[in-house]
N, C-alpha and C. Protein backbone atom coordinates (compact mmCIF):
# COMPACT_ATOMS: atom_id res chain seq x y z
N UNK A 1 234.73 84.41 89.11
CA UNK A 1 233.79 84.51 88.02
C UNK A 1 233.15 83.15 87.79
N UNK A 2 231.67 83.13 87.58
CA UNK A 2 230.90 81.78 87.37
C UNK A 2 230.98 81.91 85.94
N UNK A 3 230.67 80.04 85.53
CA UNK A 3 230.84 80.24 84.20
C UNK A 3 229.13 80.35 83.75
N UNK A 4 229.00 80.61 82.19
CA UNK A 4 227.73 81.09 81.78
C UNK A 4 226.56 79.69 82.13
N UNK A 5 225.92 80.03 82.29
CA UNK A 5 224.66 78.54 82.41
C UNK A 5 223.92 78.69 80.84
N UNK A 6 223.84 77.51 80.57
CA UNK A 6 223.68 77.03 79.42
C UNK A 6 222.32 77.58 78.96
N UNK A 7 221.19 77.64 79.98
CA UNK A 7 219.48 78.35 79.83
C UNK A 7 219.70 79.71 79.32
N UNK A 8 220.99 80.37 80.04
CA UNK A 8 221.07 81.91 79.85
C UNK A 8 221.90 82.27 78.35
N UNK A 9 222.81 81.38 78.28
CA UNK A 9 223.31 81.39 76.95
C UNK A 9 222.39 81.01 75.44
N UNK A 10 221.28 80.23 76.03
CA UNK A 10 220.54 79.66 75.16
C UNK A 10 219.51 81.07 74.70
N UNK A 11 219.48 81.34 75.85
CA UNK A 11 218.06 82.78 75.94
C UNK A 11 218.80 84.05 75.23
N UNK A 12 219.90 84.02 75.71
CA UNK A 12 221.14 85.61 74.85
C UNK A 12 220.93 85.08 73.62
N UNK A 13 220.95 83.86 73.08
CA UNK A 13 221.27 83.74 71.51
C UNK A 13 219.90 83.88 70.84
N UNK A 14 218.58 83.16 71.05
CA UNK A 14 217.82 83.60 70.68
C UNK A 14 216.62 84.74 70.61
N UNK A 15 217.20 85.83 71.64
CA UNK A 15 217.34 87.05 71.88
C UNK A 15 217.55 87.81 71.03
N UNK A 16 218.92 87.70 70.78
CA UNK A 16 219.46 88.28 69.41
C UNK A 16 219.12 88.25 67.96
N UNK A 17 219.25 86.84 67.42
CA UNK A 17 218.46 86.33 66.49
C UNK A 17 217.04 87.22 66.58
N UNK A 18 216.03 87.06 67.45
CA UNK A 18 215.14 88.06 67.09
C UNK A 18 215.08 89.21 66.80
N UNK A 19 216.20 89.94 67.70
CA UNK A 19 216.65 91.15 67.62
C UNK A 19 216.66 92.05 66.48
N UNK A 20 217.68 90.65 65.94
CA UNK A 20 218.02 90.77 64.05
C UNK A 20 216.98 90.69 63.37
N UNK A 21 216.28 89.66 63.56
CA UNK A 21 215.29 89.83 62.75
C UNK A 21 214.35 90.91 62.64
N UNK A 22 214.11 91.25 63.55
CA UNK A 22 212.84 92.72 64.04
C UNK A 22 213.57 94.01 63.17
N UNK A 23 215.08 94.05 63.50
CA UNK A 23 216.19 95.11 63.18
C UNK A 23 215.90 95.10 61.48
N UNK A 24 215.58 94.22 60.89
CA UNK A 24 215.60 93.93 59.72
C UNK A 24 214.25 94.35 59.08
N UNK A 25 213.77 94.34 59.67
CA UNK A 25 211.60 94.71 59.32
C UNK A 25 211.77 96.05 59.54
N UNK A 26 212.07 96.73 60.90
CA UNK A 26 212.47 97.89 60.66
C UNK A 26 212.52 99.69 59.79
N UNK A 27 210.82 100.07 59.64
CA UNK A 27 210.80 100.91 58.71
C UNK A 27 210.66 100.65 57.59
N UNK A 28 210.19 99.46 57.54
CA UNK A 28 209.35 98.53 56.40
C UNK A 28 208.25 98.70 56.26
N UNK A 29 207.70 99.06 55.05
CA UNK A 29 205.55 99.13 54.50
C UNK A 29 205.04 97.74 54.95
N UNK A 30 204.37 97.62 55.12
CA UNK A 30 203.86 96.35 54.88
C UNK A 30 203.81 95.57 54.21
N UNK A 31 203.71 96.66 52.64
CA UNK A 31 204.09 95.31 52.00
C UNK A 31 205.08 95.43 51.06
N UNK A 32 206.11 95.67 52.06
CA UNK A 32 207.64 95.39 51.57
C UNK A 32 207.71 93.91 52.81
N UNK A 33 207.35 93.76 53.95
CA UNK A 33 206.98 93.00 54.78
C UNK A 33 206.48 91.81 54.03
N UNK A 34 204.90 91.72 53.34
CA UNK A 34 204.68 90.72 52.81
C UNK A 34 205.20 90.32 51.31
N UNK A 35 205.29 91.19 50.81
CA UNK A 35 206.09 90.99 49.50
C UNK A 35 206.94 89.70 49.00
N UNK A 36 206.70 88.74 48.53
CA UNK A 36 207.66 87.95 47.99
C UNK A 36 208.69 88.47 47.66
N UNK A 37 209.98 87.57 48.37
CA UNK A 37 211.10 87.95 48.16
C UNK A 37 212.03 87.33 47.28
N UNK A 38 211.67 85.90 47.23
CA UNK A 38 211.86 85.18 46.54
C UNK A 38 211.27 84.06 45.17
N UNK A 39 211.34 83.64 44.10
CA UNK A 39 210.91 82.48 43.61
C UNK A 39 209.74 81.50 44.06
N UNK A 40 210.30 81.70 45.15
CA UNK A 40 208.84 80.43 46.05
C UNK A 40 207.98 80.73 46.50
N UNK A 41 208.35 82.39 46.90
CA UNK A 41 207.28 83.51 47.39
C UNK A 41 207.76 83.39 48.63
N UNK A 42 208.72 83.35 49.18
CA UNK A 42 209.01 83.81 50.90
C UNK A 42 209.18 85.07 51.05
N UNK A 43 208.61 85.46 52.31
CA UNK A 43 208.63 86.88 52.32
C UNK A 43 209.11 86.98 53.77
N UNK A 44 209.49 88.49 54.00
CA UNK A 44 210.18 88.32 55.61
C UNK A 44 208.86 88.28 56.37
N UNK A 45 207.64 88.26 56.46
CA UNK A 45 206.62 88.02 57.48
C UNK A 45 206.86 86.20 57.55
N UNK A 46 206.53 85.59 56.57
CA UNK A 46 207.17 84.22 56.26
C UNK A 46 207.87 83.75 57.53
N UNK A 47 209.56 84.75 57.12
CA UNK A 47 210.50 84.27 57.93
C UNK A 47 210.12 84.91 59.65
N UNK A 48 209.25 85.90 59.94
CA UNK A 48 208.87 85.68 61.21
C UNK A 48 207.99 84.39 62.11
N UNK A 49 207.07 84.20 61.07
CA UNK A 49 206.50 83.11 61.24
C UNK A 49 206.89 82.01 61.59
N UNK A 50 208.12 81.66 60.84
CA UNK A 50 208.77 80.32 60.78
C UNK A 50 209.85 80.50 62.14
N UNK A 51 210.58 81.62 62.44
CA UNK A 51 210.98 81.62 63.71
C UNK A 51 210.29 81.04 65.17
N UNK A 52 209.04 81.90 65.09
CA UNK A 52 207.86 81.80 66.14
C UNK A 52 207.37 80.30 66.16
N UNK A 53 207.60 79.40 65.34
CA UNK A 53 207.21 78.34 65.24
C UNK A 53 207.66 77.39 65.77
N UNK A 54 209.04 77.24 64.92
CA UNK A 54 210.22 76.78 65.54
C UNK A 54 210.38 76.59 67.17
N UNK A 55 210.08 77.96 67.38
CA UNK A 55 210.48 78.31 68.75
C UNK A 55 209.13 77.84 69.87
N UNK A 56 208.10 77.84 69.24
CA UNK A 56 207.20 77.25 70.10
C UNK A 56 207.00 75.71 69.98
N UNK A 57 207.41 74.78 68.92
CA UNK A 57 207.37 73.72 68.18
C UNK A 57 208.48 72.56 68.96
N UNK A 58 209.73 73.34 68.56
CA UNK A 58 210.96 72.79 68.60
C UNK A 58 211.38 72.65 70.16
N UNK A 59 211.15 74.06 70.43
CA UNK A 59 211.87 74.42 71.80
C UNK A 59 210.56 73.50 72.98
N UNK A 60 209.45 73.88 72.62
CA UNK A 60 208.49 73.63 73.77
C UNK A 60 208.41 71.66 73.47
N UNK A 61 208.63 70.76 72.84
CA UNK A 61 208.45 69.27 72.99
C UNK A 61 209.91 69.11 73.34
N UNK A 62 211.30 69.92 73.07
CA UNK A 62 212.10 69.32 73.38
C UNK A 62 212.54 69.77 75.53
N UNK A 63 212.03 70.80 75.71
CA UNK A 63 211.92 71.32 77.46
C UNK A 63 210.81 70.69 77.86
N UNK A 64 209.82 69.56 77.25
CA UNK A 64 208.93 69.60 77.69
C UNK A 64 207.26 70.22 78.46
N UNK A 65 207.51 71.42 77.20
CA UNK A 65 206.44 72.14 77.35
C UNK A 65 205.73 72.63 76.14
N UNK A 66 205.18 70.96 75.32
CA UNK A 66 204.22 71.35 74.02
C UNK A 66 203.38 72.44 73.99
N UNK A 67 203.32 73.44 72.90
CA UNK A 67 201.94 73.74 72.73
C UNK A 67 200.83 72.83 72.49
N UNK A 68 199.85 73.36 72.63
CA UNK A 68 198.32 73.40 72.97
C UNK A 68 198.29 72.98 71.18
């Protein structure tokens, strides 16, 4: 048995995490979607946003592949 490679473990976890998140929107109106959920006004479209960001932000300057 090989052990896991770190790219593939990296890709299963934020896989999931989306997973969850999507799992969570799920048979949602729209605007139960945009709806403030909180005090500050975060809403779960918000928290998709801020995933997608992250993930193009964070992930792409630290592999060396900025967005545009």
């Amino acid at each position: 048995m090989t052990a896991p490679h770190p790219r593939t473990d990296l890709h299963f976890y934020l896989q999931s995490a989306r997973d969850a998140l999507l799992w969570k929107l799920e048979g949602l109106s729209e605007y139960d979607i945009r709806r403030p959920a909180t005090p500050t006004g975060t809403n779960l479209l918000g928290l998709v946003k801020h995933a997608a960001g992250v993930e193009l932000g964070y992930l792409g300057d630290t592999f060396g592949r900025p967005s545009g």
